[in-house]
PDB file of N, CA and C in Angstrom:
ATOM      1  N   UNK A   1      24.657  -0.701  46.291  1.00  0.00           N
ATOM      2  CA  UNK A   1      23.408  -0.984  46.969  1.00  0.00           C
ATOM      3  C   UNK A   1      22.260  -0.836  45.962  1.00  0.00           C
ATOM      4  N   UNK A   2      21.378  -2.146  45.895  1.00  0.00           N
ATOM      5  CA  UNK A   2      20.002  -1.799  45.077  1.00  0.00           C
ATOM      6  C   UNK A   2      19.194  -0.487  45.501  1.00  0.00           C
ATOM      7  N   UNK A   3      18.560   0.085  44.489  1.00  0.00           N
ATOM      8  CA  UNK A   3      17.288   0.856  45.225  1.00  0.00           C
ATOM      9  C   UNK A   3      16.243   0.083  45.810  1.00  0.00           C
ATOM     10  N   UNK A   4      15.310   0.589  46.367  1.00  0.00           N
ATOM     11  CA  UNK A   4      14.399   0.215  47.094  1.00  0.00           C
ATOM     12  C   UNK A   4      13.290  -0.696  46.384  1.00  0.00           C
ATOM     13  N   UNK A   5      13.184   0.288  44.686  1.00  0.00           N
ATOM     14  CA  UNK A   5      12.911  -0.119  43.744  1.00  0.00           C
ATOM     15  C   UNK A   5      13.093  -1.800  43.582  1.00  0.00           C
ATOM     16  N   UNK A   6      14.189  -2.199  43.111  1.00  0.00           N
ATOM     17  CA  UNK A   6      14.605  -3.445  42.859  1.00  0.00           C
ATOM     18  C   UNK A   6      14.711  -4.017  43.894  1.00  0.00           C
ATOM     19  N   UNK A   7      14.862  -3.772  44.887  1.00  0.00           N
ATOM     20  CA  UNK A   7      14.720  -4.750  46.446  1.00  0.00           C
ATOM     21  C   UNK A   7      13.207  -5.035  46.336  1.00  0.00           C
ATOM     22  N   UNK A   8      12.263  -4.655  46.012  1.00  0.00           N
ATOM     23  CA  UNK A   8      11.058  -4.886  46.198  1.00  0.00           C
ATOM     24  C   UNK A   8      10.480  -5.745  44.683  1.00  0.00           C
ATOM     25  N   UNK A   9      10.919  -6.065  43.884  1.00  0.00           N
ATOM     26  CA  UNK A   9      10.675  -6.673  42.400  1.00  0.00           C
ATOM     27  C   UNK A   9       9.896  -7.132  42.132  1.00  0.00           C
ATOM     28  N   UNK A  10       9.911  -8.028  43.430  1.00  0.00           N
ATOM     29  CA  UNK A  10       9.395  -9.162  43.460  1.00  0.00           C
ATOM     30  C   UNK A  10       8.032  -8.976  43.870  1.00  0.00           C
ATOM     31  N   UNK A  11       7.780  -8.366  44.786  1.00  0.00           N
ATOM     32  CA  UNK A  11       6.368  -7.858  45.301  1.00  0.00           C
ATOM     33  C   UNK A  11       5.683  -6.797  44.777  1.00  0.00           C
ATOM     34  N   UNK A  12       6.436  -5.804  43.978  1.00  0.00           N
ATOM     35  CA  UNK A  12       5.677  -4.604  43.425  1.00  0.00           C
ATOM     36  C   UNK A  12       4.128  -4.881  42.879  1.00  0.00           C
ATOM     37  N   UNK A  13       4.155  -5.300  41.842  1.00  0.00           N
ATOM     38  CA  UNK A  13       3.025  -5.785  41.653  1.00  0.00           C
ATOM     39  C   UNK A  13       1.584  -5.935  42.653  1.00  0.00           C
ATOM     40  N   UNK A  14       2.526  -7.046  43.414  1.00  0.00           N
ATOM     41  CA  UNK A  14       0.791  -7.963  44.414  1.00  0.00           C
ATOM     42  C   UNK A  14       0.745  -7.092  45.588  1.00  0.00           C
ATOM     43  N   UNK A  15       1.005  -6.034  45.608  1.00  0.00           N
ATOM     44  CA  UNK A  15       1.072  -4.828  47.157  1.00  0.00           C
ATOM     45  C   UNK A  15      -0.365  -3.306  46.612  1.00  0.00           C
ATOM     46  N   UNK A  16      -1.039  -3.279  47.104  1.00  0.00           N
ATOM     47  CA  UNK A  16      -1.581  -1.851  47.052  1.00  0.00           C
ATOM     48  C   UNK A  16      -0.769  -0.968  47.769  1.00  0.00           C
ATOM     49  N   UNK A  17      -0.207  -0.177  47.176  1.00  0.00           N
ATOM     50  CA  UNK A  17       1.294   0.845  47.583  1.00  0.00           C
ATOM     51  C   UNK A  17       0.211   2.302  48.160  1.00  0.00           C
ATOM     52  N   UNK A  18      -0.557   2.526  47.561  1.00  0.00           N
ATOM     53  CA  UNK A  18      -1.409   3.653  47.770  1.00  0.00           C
ATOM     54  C   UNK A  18      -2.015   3.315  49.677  1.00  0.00           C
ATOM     55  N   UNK A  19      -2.625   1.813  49.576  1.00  0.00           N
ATOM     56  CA  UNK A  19      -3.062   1.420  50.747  1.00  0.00           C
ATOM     57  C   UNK A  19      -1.875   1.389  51.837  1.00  0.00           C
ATOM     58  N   UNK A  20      -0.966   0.520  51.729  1.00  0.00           N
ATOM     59  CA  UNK A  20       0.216   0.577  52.382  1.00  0.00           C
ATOM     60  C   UNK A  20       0.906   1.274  53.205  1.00  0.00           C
ATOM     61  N   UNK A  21       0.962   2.696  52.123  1.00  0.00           N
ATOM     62  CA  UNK A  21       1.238   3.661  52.627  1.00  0.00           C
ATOM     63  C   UNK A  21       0.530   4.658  53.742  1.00  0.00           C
ATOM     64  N   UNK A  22      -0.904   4.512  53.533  1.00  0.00           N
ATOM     65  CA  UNK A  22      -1.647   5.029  54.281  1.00  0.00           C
ATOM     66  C   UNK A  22      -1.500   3.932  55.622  1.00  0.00           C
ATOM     67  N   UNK A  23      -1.940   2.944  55.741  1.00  0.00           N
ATOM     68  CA  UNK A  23      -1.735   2.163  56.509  1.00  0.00           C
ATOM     69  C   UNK A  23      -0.674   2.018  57.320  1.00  0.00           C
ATOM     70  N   UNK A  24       0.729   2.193  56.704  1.00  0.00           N
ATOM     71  CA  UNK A  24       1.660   1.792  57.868  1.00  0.00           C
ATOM     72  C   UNK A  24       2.515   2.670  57.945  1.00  0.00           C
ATOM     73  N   UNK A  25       2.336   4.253  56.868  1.00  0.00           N
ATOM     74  CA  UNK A  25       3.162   5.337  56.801  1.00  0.00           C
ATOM     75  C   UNK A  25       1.694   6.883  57.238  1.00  0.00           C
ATOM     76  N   UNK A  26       0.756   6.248  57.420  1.00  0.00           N
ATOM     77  CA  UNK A  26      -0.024   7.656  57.167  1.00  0.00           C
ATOM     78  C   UNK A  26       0.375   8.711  56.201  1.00  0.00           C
ATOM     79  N   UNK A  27       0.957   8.070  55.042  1.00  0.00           N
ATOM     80  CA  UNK A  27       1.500   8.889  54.204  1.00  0.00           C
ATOM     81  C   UNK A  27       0.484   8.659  52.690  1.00  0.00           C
ATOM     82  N   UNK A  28       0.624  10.335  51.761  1.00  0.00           N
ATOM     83  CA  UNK A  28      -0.111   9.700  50.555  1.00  0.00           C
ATOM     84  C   UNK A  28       0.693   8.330  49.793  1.00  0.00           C
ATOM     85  N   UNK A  29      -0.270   8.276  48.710  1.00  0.00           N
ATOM     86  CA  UNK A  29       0.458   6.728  47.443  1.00  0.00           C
ATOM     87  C   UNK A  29       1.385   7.836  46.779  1.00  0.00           C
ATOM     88  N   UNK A  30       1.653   8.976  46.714  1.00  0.00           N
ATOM     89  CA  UNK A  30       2.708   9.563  46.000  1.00  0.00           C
ATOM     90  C   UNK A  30       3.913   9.756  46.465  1.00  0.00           C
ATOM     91  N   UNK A  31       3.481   9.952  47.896  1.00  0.00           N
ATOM     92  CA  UNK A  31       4.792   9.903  48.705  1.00  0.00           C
ATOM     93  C   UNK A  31       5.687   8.659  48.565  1.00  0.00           C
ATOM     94  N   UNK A  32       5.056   7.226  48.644  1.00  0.00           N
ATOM     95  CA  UNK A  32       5.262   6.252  48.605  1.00  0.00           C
ATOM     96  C   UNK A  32       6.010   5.964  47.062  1.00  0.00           C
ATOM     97  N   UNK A  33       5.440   6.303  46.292  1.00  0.00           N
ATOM     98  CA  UNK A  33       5.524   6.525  45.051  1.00  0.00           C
ATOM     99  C   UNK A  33       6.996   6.812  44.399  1.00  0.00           C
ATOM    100  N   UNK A  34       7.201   8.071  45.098  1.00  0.00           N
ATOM    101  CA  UNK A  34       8.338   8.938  45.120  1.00  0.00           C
ATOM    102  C   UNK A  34       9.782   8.241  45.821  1.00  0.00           C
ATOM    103  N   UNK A  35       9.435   7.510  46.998  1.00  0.00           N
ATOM    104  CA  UNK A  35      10.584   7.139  47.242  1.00  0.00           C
ATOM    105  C   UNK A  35      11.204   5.485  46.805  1.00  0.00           C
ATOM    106  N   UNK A  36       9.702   4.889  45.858  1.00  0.00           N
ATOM    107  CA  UNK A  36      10.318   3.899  45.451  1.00  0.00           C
ATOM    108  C   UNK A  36      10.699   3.965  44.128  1.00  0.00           C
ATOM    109  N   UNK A  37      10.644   5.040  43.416  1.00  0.00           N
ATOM    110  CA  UNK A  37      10.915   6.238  42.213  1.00  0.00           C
ATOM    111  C   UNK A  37      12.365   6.663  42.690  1.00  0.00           C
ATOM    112  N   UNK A  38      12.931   6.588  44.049  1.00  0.00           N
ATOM    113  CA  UNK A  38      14.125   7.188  44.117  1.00  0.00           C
ATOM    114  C   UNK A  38      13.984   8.694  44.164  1.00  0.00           C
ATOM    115  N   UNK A  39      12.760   9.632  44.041  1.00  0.00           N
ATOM    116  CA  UNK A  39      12.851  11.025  43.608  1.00  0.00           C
ATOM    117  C   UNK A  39      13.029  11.623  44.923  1.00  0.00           C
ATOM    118  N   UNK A  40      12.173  11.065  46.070  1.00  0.00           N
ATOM    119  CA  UNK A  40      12.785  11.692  46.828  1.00  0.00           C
ATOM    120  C   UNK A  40      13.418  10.403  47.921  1.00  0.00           C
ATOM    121  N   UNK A  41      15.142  10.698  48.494  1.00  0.00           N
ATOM    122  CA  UNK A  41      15.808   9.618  48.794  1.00  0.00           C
ATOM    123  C   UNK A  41      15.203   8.724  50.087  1.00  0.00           C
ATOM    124  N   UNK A  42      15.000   7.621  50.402  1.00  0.00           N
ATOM    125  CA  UNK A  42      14.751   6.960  51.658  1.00  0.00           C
ATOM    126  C   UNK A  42      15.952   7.331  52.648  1.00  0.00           C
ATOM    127  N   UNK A  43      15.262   7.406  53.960  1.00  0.00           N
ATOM    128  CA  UNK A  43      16.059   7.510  55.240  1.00  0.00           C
ATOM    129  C   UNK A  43      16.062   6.111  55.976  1.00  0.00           C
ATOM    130  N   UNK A  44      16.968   6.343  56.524  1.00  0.00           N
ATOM    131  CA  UNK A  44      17.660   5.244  57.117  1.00  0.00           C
ATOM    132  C   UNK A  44      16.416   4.526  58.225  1.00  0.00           C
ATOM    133  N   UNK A  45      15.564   5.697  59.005  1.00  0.00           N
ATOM    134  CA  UNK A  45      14.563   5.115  60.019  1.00  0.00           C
ATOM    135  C   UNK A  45      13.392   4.645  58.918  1.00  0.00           C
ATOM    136  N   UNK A  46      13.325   5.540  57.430  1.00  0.00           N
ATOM    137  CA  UNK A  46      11.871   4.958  56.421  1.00  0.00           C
ATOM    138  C   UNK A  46      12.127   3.531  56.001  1.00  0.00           C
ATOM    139  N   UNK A  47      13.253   3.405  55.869  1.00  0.00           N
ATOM    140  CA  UNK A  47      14.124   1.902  55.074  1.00  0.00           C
ATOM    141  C   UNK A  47      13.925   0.659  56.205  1.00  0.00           C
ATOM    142  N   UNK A  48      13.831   1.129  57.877  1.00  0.00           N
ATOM    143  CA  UNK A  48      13.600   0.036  58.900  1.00  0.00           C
ATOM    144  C   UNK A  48      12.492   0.026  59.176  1.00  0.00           C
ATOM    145  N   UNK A  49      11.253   1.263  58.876  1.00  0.00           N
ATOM    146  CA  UNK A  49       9.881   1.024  58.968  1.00  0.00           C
ATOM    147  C   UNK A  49       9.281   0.290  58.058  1.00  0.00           C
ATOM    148  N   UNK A  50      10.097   0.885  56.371  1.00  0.00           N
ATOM    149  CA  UNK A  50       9.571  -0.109  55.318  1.00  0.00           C
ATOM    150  C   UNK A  50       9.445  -1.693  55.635  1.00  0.00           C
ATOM    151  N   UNK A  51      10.895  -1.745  56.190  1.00  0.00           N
ATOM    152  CA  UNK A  51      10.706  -3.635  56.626  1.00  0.00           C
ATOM    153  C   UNK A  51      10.020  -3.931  57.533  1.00  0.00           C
ATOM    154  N   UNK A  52      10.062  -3.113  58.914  1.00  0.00           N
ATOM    155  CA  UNK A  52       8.905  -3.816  59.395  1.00  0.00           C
ATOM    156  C   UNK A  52       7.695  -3.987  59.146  1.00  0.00           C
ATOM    157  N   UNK A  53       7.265  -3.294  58.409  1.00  0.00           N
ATOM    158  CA  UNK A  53       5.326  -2.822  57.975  1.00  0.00           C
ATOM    159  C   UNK A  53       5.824  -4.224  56.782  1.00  0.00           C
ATOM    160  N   UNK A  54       6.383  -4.409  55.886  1.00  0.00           N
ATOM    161  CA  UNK A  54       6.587  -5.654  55.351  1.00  0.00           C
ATOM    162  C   UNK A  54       6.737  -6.859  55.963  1.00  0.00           C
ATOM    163  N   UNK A  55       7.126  -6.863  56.897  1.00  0.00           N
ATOM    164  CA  UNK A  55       7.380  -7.899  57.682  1.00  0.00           C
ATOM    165  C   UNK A  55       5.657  -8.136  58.529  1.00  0.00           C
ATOM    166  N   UNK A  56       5.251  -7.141  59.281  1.00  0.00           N
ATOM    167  CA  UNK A  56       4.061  -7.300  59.405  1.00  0.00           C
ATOM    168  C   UNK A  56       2.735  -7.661  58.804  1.00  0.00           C
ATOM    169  N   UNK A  57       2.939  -6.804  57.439  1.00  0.00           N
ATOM    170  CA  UNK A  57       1.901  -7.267  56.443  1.00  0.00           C
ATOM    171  C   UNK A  57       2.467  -8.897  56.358  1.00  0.00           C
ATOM    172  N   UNK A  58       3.331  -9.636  55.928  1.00  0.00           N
ATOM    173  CA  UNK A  58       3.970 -10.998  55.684  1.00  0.00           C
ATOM    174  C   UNK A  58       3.192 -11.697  56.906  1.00  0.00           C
ATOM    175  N   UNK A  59       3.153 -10.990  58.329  1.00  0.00           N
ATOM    176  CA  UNK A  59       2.644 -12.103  58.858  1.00  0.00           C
ATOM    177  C   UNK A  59       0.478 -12.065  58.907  1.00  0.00           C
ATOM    178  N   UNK A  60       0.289 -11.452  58.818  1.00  0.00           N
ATOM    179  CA  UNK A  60      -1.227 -10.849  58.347  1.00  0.00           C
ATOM    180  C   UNK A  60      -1.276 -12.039  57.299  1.00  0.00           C
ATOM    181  N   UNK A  61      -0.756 -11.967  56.649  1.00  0.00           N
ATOM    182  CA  UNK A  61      -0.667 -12.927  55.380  1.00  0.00           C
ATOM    183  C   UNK A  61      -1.141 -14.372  55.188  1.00  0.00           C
ATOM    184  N   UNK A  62      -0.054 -14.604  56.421  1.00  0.00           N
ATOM    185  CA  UNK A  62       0.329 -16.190  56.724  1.00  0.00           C
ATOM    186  C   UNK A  62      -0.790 -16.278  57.617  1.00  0.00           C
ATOM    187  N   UNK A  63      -1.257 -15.420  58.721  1.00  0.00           N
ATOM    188  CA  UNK A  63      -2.236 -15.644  59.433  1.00  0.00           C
ATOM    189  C   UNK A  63      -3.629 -15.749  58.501  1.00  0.00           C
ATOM    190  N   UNK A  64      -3.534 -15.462  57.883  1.00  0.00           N
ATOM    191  CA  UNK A  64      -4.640 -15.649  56.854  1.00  0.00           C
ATOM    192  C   UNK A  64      -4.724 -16.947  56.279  1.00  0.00           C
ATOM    193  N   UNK A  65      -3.797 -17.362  55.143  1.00  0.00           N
ATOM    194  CA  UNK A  65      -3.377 -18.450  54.508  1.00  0.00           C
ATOM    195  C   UNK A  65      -3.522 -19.738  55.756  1.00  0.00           C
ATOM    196  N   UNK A  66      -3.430 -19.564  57.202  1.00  0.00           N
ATOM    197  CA  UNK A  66      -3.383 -20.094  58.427  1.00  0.00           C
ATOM    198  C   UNK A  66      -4.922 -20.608  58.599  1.00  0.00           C
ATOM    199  N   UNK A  67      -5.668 -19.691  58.163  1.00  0.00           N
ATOM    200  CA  UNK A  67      -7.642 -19.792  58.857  1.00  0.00           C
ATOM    201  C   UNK A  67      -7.580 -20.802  57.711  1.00  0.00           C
ATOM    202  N   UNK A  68      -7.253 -21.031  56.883  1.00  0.00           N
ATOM    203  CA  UNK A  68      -8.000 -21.424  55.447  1.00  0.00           C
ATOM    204  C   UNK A  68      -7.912 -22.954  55.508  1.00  0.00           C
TER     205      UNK A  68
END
């Protein structure tokens, strides 16, 4: 299984992880930090919130790209 790390590759970059986290984890950017660092391990319910808050931000997105 990839880490969370490399499942995300592709997006690391174009994401504010600090914002993100606050936003869809009420958590700090270190926390966030940490588990895409692997330091401390993802849980099985953080790994189905991660996707949905991704999946949500994705459609925020498109709804945007949508007005334009």
């Amino acid at each position: 299984m990839a880490s969370i790390k490399e499942e995300l590759n592709d997006i690391l970059m174009f994401i504010s992880w600090r914002q993100f986290s606050r936003s869809y984890f009420n958590r700090s950017s270190s926390w966030i930090y940490h588990k895409l660092d692997g330091i401390d391990p993802i849980t099985d319910s953080e790994r189905l919130k991660l996707k949905e808050s991704l999946l949500s931000l994705s459609e925020r997105i498109r709804n945007c790209a949508d007005s334009i």
